[in-house]
N, C-alpha and C. Protein backbone atom coordinates (compact mmCIF):
# COMPACT_ATOMS: atom_id res chain seq x y z
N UNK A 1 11.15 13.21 -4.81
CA UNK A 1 10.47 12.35 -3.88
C UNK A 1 11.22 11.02 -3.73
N UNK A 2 11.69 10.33 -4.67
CA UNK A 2 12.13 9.32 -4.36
C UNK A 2 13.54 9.40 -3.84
N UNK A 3 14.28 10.43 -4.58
CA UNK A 3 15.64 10.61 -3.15
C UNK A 3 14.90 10.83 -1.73
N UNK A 4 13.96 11.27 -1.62
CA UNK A 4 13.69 11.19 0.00
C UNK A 4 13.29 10.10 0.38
N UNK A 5 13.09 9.20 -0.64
CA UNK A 5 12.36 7.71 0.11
C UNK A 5 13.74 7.01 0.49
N UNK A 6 14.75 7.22 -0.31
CA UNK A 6 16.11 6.36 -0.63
C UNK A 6 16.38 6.81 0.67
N UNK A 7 16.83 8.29 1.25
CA UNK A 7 17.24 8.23 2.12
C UNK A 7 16.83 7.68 3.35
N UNK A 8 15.50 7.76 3.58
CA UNK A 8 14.53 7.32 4.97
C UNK A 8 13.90 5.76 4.80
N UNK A 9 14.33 5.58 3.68
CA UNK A 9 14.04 3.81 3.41
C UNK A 9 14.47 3.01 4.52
N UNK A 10 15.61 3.00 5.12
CA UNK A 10 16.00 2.04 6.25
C UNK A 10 15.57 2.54 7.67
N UNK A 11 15.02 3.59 7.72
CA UNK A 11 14.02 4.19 8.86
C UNK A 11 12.36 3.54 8.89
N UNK A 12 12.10 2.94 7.83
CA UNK A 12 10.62 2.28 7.87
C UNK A 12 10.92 1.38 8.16
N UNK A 13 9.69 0.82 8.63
CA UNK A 13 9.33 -0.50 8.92
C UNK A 13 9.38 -1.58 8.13
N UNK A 14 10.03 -2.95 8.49
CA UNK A 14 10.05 -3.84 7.01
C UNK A 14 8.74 -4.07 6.14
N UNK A 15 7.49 -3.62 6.89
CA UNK A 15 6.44 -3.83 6.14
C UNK A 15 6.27 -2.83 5.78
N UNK A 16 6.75 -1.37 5.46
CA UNK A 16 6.61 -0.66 4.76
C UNK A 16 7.67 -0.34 3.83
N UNK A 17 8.65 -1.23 3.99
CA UNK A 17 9.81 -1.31 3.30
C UNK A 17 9.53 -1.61 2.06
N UNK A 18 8.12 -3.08 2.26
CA UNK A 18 8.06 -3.48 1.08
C UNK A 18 6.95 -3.32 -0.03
N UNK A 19 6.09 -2.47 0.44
CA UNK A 19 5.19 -0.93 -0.21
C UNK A 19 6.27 -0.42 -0.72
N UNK A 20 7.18 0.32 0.04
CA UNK A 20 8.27 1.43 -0.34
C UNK A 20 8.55 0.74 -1.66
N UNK A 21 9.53 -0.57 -2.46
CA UNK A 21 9.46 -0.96 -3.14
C UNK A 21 8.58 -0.95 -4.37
N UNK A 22 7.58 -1.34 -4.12
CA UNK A 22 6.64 -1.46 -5.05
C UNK A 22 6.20 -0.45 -5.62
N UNK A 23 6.37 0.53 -4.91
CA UNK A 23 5.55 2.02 -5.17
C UNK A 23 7.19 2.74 -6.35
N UNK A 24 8.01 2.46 -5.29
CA UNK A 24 9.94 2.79 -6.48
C UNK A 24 9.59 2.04 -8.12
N UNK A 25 9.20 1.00 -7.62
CA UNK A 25 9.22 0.00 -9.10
C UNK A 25 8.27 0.57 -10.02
N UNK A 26 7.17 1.06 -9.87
CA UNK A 26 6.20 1.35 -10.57
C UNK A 26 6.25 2.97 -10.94
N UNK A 27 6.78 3.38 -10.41
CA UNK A 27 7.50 5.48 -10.39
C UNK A 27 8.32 5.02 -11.54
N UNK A 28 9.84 3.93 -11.61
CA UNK A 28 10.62 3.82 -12.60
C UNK A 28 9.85 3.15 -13.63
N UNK A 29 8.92 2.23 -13.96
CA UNK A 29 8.47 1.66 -14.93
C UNK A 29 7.14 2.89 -15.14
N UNK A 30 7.29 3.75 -14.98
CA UNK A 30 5.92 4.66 -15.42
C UNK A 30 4.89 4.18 -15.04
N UNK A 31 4.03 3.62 -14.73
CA UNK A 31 2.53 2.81 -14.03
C UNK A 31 2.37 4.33 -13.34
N UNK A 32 3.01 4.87 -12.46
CA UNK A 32 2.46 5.71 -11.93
C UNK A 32 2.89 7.30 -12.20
N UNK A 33 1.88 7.93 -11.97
CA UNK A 33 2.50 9.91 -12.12
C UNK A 33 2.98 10.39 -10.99
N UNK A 34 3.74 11.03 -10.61
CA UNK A 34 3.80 11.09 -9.12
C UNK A 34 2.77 12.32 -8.95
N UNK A 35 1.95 12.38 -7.66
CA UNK A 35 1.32 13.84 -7.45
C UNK A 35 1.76 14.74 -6.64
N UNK A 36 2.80 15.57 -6.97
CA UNK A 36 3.08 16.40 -6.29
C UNK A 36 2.64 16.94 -4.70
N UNK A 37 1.43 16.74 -4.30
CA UNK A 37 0.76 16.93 -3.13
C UNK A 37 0.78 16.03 -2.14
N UNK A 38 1.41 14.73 -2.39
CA UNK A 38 1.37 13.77 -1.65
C UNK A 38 2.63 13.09 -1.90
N UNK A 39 3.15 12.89 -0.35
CA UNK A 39 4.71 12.90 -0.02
C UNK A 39 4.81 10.92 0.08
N UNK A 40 5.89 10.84 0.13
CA UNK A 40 6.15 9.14 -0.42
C UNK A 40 5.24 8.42 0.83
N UNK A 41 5.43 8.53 2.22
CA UNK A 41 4.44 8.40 3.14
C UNK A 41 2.82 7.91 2.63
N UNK A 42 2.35 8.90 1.64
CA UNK A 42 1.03 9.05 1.36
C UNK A 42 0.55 7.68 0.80
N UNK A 43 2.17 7.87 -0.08
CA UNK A 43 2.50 6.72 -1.38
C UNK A 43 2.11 4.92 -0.67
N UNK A 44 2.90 5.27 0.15
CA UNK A 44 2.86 3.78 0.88
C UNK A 44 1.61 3.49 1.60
N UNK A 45 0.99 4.25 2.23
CA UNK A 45 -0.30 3.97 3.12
C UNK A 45 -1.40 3.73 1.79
N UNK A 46 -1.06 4.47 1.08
CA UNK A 46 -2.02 3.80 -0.33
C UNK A 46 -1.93 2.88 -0.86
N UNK A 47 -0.91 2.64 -1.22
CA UNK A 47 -0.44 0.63 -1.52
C UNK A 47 -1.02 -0.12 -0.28
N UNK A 48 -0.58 0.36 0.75
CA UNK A 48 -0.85 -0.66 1.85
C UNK A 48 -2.37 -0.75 2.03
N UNK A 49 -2.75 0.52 1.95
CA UNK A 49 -4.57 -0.06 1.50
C UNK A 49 -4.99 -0.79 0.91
N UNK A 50 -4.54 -0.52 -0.46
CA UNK A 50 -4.89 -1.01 -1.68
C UNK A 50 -4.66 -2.38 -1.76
N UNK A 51 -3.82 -3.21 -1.25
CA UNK A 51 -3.04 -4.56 -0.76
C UNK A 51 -4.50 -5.00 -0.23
N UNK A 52 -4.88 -4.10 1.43
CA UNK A 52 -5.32 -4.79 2.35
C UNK A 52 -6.98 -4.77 1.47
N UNK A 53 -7.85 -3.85 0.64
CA UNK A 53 -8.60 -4.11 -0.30
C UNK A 53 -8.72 -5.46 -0.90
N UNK A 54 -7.32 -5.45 -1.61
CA UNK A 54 -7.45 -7.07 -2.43
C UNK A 54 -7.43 -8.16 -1.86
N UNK A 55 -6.69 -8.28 -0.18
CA UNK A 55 -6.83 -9.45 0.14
C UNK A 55 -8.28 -9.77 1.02
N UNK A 56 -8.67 -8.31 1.21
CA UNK A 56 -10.74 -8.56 1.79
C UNK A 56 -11.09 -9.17 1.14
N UNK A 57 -11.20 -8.39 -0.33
CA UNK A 57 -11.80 -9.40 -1.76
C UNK A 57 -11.95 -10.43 -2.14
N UNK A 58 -10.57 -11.22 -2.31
CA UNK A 58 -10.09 -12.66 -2.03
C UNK A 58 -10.84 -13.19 -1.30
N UNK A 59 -10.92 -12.62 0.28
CA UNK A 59 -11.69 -13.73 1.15
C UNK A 59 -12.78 -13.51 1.25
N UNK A 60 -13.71 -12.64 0.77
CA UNK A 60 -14.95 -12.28 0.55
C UNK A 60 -15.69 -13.40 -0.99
N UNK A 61 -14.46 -13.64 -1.78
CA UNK A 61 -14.34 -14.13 -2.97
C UNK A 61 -14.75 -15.36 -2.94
N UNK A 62 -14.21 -16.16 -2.19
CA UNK A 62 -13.57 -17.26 -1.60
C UNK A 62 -14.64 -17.66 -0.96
N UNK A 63 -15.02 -17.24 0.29
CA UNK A 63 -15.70 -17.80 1.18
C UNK A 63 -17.22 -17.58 0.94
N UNK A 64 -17.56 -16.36 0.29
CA UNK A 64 -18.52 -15.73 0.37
C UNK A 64 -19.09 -15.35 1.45
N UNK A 65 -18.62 -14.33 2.45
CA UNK A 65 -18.74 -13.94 3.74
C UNK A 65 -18.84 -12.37 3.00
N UNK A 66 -19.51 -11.24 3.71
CA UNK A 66 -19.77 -10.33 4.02
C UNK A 66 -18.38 -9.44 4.18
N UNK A 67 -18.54 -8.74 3.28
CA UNK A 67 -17.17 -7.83 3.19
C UNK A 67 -17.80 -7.11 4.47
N UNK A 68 -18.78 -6.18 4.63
CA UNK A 68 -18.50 -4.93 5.72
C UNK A 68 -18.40 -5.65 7.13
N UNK A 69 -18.82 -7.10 7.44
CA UNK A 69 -18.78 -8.04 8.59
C UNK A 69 -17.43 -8.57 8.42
N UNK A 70 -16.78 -8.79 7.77
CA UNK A 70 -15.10 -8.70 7.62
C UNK A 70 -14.49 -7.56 8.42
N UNK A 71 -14.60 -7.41 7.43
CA UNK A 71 -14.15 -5.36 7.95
C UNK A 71 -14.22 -5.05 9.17
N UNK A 72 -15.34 -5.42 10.07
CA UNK A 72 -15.63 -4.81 11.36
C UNK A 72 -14.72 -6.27 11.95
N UNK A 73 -14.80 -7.23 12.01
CA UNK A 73 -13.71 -7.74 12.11
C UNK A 73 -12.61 -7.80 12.51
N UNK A 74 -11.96 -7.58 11.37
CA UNK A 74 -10.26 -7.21 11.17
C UNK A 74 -10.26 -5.89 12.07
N UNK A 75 -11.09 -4.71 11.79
CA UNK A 75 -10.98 -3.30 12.70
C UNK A 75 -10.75 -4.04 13.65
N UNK A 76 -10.98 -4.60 14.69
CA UNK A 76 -11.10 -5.06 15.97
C UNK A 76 -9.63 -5.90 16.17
């Protein structure tokens, strides 16, 4: 999997460039298992969730505003 990311790495987008990264760093430092069923693609849209999760949080944190009134929000 990750020779396929190496190769198609400069085919993503710089903002998925830098998921792509994070997700490489954590495959070589063990943090993660890879799952066979889910292709580096999968890998990145899950970080990039997981990102966009923590920074709801933060401002849900912060402000004390309504995460699902956020949410509908940002959807928009």
């Amino acid at each position: 999997m990750l020779k396929d990311l190496h190769k198609s790495y400069s085919m993503l987008p710089r903002v998925q460039q830098k998921y792509a990264n994070l997700f490489i760093s954590d495959v070589q430092s063990g943090e993660i298992t890879i799952d066979p069923t889910m292709t580096f693609r999968d890998y990145i849209a899950l970080y990039m969730r997981k990102s966009e999760d923590a920074r709801i949080a933060r401002i849900v944190r912060r402000l004390g505003c309504y995460e699902n009134l956020l949410r509908k929000l940002l959807d928009r």
